[in-house]
Protein backbone atom coordinates (compact mmCIF):
# COMPACT_ATOMS: atom_id res chain seq x y z
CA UNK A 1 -1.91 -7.50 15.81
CA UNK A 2 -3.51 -7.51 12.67
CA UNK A 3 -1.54 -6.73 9.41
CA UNK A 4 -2.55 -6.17 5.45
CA UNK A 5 -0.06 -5.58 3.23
CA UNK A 6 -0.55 -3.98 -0.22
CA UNK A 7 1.26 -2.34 -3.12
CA UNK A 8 2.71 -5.89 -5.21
CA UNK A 9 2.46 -6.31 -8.54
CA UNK A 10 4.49 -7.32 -11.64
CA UNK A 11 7.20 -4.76 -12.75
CA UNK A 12 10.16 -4.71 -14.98
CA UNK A 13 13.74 -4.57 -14.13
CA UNK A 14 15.12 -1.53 -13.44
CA UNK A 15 11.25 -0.42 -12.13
CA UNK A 16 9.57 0.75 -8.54
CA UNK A 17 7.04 -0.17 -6.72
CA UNK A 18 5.57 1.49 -3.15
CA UNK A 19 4.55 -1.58 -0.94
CA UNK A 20 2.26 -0.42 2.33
CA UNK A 21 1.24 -2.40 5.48
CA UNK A 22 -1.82 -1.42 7.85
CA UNK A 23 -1.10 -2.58 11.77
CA UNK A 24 -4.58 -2.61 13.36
CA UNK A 25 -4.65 -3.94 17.65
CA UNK A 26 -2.38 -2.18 19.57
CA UNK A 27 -1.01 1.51 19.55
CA UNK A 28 1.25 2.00 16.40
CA UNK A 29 3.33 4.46 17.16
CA UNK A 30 4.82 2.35 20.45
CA UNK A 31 6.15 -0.24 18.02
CA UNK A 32 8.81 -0.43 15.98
CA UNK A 33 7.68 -2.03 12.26
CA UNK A 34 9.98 -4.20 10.01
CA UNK A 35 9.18 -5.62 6.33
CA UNK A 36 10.60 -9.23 5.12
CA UNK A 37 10.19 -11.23 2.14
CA UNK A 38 10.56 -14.78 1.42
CA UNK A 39 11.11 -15.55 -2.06
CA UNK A 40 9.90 -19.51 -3.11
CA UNK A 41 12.80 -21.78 -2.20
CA UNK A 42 13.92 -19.65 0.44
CA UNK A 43 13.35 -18.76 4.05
CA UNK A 44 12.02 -15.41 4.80
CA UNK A 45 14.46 -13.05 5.55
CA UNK A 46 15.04 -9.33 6.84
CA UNK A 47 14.23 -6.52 4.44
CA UNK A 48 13.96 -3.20 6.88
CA UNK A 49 13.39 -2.02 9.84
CA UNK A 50 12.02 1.49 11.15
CA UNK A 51 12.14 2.64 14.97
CA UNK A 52 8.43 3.88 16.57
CA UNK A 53 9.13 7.44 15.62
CA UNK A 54 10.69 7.09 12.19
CA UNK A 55 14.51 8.70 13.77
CA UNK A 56 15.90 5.28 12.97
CA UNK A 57 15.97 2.57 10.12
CA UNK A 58 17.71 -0.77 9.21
CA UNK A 59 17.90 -2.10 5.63
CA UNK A 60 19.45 -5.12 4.46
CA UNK A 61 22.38 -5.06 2.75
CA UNK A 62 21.14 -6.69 -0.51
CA UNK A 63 18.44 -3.27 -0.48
CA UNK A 64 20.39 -0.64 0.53
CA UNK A 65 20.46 2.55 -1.70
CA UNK A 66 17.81 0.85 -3.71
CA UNK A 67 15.07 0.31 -1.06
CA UNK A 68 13.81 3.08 1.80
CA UNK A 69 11.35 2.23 4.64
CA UNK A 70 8.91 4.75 6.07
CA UNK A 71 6.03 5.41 7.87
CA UNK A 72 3.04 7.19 8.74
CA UNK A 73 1.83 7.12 12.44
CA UNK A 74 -1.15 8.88 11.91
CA UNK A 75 -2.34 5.96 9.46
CA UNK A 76 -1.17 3.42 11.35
CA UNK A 77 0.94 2.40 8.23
CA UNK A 78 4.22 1.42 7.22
CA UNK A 79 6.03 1.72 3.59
CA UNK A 80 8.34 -0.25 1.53
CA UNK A 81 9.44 2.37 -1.36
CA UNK A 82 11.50 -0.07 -3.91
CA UNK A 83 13.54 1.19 -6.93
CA UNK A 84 15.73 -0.08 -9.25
CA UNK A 85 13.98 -3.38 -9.12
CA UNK A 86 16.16 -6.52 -9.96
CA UNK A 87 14.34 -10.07 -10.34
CA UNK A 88 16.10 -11.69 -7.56
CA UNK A 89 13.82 -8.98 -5.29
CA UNK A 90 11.45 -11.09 -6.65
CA UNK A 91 9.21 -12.89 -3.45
CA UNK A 92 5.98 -12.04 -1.45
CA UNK A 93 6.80 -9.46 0.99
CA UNK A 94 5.40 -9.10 4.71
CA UNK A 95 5.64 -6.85 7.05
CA UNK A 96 5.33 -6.98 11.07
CA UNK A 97 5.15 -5.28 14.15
CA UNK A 98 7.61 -5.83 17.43
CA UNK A 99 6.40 -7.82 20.31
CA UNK A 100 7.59 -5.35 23.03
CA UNK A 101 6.56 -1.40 22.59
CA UNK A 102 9.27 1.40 23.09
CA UNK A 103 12.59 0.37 21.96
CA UNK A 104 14.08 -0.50 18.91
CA UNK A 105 15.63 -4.00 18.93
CA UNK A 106 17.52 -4.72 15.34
CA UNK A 107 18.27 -7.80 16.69
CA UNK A 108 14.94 -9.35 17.25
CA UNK A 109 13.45 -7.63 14.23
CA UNK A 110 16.23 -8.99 12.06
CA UNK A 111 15.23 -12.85 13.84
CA UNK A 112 11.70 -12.00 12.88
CA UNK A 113 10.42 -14.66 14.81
CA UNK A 114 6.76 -13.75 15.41
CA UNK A 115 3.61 -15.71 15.73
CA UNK A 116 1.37 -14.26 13.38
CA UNK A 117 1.83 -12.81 9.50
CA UNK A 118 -0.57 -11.09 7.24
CA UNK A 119 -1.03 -12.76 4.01
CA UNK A 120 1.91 -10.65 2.39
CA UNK A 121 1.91 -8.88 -1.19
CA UNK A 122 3.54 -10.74 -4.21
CA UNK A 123 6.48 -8.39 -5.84
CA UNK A 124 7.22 -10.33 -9.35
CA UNK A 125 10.38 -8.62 -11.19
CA UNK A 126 11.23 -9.52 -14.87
CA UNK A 127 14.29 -9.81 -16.47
């Protein structure tokens, strides 16, 4: 699978930003998506998941209320809508793509231990 993540930039506290990922090599719509983020320090961790269909979705607790996941199976894409910005969210953020099509494992999203990332888009929050 290939992945490109987009939609970083530098924003104030308090701010949003609308963070998109294009999955390109297999059939999008028979995998469940997740995003992460790994802030410099720190291990990547789990951000949000969405099911194939868009029914169901996961979000950290350190995002919730603040942070929705979406996406579009038609454009093979998948969105990270962030408000009320804080600058610990600060970190690059990546998305990926389950390993096994048609089901929706929280579990093995939330391990996120896949072979492959895209090169991730850099989400810089000031104080």
């Amino acid at each position: 699978v290939q992945l490109v993540e987009s939609g970083g930039g530098l924003v104030q506290a308090g701010g949003s930003l609308k963070l998109a990922c294009v999955a390109s090599g297999r059939t999008f719509s028979d995998y469940a998506m997740a995003w992460y983020r790994q802030a410099p320090g720190k291990d990547r961790e789990f951000v949000a998941s969405i099911s194939r269909t868009g029914a169901f979705s996961v979000l950290s607790n350190s995002v919730k209320g603040r942070f929705t996941i979406s996406r579009d199976n038609d454009r093979n894409t998948v969105y990270l809508e962030m408000s009320s910005l804080k600058p610990e969210d600060t970190a690059v953020y990546y998305c990926n793509q389950d390993t096994a099509p048609r089901r929706f494992d929280l579990t093995e999203m939330q391990k996120g231990n896949f072979d492959s990332w895209g090169q991730g888009t850099q989400v810089t929050v000031s104080s």
